[in-house]
C-alpha atoms as a PDB file:
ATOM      1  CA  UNK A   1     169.590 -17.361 117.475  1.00  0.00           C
ATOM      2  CA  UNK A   2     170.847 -20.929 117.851  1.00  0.00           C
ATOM      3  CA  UNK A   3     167.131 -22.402 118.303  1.00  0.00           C
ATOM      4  CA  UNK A   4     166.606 -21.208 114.947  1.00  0.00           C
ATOM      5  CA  UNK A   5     168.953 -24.126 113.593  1.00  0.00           C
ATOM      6  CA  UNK A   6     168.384 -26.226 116.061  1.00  0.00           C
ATOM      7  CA  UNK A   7     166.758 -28.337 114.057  1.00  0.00           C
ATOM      8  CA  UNK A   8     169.109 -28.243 110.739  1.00  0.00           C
ATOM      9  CA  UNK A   9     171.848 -28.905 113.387  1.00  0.00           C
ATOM     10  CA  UNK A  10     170.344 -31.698 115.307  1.00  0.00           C
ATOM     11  CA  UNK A  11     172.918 -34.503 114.184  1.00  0.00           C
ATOM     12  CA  UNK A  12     175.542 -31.853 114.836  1.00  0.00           C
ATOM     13  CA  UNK A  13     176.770 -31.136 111.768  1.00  0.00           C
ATOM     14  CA  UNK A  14     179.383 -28.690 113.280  1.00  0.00           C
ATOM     15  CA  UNK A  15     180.526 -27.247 116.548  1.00  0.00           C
ATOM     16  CA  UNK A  16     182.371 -24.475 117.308  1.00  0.00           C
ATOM     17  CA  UNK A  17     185.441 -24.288 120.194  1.00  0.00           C
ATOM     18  CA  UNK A  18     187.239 -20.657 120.410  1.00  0.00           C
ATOM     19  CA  UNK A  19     187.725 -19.544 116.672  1.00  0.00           C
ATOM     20  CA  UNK A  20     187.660 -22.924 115.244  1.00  0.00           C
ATOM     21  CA  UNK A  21     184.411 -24.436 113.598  1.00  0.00           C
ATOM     22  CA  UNK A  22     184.064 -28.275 112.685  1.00  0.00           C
ATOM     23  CA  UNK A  23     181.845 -28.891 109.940  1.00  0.00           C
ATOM     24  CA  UNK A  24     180.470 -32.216 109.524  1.00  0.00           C
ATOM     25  CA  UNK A  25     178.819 -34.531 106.698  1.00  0.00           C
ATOM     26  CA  UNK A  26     178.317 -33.003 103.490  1.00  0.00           C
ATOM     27  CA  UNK A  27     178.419 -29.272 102.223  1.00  0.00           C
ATOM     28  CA  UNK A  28     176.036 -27.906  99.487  1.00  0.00           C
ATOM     29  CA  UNK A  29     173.971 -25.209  98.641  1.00  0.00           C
ATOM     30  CA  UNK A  30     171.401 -25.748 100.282  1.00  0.00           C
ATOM     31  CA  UNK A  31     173.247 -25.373 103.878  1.00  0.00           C
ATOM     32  CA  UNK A  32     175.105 -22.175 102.719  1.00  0.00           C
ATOM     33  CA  UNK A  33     172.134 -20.053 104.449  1.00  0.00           C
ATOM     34  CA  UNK A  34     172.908 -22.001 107.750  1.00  0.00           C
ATOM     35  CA  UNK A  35     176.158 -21.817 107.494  1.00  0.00           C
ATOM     36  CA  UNK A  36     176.738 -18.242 106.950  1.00  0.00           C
ATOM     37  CA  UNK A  37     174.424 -17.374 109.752  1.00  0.00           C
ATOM     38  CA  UNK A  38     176.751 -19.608 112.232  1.00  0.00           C
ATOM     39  CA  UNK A  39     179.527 -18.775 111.092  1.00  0.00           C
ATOM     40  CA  UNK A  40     178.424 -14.695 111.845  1.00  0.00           C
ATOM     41  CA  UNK A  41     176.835 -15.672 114.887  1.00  0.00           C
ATOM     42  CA  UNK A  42     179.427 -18.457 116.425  1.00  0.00           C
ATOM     43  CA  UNK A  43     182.811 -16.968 115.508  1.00  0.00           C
ATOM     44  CA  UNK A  44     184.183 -14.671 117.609  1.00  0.00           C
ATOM     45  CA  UNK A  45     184.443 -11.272 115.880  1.00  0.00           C
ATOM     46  CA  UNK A  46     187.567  -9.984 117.427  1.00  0.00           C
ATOM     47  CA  UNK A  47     189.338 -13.229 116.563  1.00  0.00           C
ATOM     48  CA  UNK A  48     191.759 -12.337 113.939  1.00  0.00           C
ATOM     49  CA  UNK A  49     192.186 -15.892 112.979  1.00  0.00           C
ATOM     50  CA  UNK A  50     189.739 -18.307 112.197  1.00  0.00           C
ATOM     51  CA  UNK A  51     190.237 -21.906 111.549  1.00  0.00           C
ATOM     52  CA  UNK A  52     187.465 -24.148 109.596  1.00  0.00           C
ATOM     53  CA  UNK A  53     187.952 -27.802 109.798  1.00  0.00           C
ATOM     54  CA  UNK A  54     187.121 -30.316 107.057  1.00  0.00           C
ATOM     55  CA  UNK A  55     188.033 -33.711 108.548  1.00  0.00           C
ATOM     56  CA  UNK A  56     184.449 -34.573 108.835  1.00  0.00           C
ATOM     57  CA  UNK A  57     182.982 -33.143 105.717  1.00  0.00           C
ATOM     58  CA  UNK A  58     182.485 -35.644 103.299  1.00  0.00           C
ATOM     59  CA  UNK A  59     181.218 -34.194 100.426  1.00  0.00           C
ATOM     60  CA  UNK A  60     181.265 -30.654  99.156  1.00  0.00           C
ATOM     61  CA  UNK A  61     179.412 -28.786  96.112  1.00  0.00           C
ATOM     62  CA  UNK A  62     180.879 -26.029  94.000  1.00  0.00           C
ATOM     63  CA  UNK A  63     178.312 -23.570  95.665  1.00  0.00           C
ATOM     64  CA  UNK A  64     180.157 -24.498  99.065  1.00  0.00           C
ATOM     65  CA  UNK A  65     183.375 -24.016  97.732  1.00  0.00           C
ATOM     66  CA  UNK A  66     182.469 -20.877  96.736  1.00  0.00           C
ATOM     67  CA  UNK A  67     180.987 -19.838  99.849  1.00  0.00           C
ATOM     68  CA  UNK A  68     184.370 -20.367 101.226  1.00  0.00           C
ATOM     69  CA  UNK A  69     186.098 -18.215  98.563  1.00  0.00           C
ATOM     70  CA  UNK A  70     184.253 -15.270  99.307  1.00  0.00           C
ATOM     71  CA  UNK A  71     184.388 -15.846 103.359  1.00  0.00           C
ATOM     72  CA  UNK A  72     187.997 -16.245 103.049  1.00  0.00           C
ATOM     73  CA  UNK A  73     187.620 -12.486 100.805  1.00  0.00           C
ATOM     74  CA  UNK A  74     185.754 -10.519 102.848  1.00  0.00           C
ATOM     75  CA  UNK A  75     187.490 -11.794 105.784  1.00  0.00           C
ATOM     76  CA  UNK A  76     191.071 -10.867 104.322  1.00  0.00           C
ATOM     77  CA  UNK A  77     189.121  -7.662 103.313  1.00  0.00           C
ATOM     78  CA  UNK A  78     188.430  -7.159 107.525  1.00  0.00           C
ATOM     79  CA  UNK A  79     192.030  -7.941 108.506  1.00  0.00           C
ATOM     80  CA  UNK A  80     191.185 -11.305 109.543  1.00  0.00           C
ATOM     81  CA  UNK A  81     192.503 -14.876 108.241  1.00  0.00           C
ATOM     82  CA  UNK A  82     190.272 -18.024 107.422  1.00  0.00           C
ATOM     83  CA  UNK A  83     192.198 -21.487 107.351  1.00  0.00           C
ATOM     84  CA  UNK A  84     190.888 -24.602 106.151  1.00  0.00           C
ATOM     85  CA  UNK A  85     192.288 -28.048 107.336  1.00  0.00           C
ATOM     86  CA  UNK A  86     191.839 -31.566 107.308  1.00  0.00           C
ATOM     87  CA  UNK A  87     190.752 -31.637 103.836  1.00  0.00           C
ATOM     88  CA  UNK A  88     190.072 -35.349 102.367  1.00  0.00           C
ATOM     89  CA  UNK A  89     191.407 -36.176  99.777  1.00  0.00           C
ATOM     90  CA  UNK A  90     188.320 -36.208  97.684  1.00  0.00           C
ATOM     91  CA  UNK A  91     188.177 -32.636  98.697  1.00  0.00           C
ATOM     92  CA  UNK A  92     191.507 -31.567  97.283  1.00  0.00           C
ATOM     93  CA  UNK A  93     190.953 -33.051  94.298  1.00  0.00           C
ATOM     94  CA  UNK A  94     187.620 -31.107  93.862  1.00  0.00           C
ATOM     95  CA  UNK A  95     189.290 -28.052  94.917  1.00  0.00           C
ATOM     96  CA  UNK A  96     191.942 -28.724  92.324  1.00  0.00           C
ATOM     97  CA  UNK A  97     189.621 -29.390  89.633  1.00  0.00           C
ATOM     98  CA  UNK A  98     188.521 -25.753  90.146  1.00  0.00           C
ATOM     99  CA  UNK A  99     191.758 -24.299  90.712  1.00  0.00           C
ATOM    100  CA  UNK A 100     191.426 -23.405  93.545  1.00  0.00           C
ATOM    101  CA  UNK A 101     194.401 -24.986  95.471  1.00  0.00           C
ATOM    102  CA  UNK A 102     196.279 -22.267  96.209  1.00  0.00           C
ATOM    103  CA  UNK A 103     193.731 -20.448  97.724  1.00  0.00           C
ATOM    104  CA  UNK A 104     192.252 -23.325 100.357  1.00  0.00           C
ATOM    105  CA  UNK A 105     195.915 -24.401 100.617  1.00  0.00           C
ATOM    106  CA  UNK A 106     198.276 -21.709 102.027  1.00  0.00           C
ATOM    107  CA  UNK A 107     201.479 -24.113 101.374  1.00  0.00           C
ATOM    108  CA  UNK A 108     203.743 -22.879  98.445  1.00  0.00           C
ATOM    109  CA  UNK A 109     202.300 -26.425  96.211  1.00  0.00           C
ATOM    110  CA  UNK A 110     201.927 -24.564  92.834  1.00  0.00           C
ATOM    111  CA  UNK A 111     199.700 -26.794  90.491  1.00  0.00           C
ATOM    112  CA  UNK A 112     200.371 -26.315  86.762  1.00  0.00           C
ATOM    113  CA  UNK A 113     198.466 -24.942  84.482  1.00  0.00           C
END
């Protein structure tokens, strides 16, 4: 239930309108627990379409980024889509240091290998 994170989520790290969740501050393994449990409890699970916003996140580990690989998986797996926006530009670069542009990024920006 949401008491349960009440407390992780005091200085409201995220918030959640329709199918779009804001996440807030910075992102590492250590909130992956918290966030998967939100995301399965807040998100609507008839939405087809979920958005995730970045703007406020401002720092991000590799185990978050790869929380978000397999979310955006097993959600493609259910039908569903996951998109991420407002990344900084911090972010990107992260994201591109790991390859992973094309997946966060649904544009047709190709990075070369």
């Amino acid at each position: 239930s949401k008491a349960m994170y009440q407390d992780f989520w005091e200085g409201r790290k995220y918030n959640v309108s329709k199918n779009k969740i804001k996440l807030h501050e910075s992102l590492s393994l250590d909130v992956i627990g918290e966030l998967k449990a939100i995301m399965d409890e807040e998100l609507p699970k008839k939405s087809k379409k979920w958005v995730v916003d970045l703007k406020e996140v401002n720092s991000i580990d590799t185990a978050a980024i790869q929380f978000f690989v397999l979310l955006k998986n097993n959600l493609e797996n259910q039908g569903k889509n996951v998109q991420f926006m407002n990344l900084s530009e911090s972010l990107q670069k992260n994201i591109e240091l790991l390859s992973l542009e094309g997946f966060i990024n649904d544009s047709s920006h190709t990075g070369e290998k």
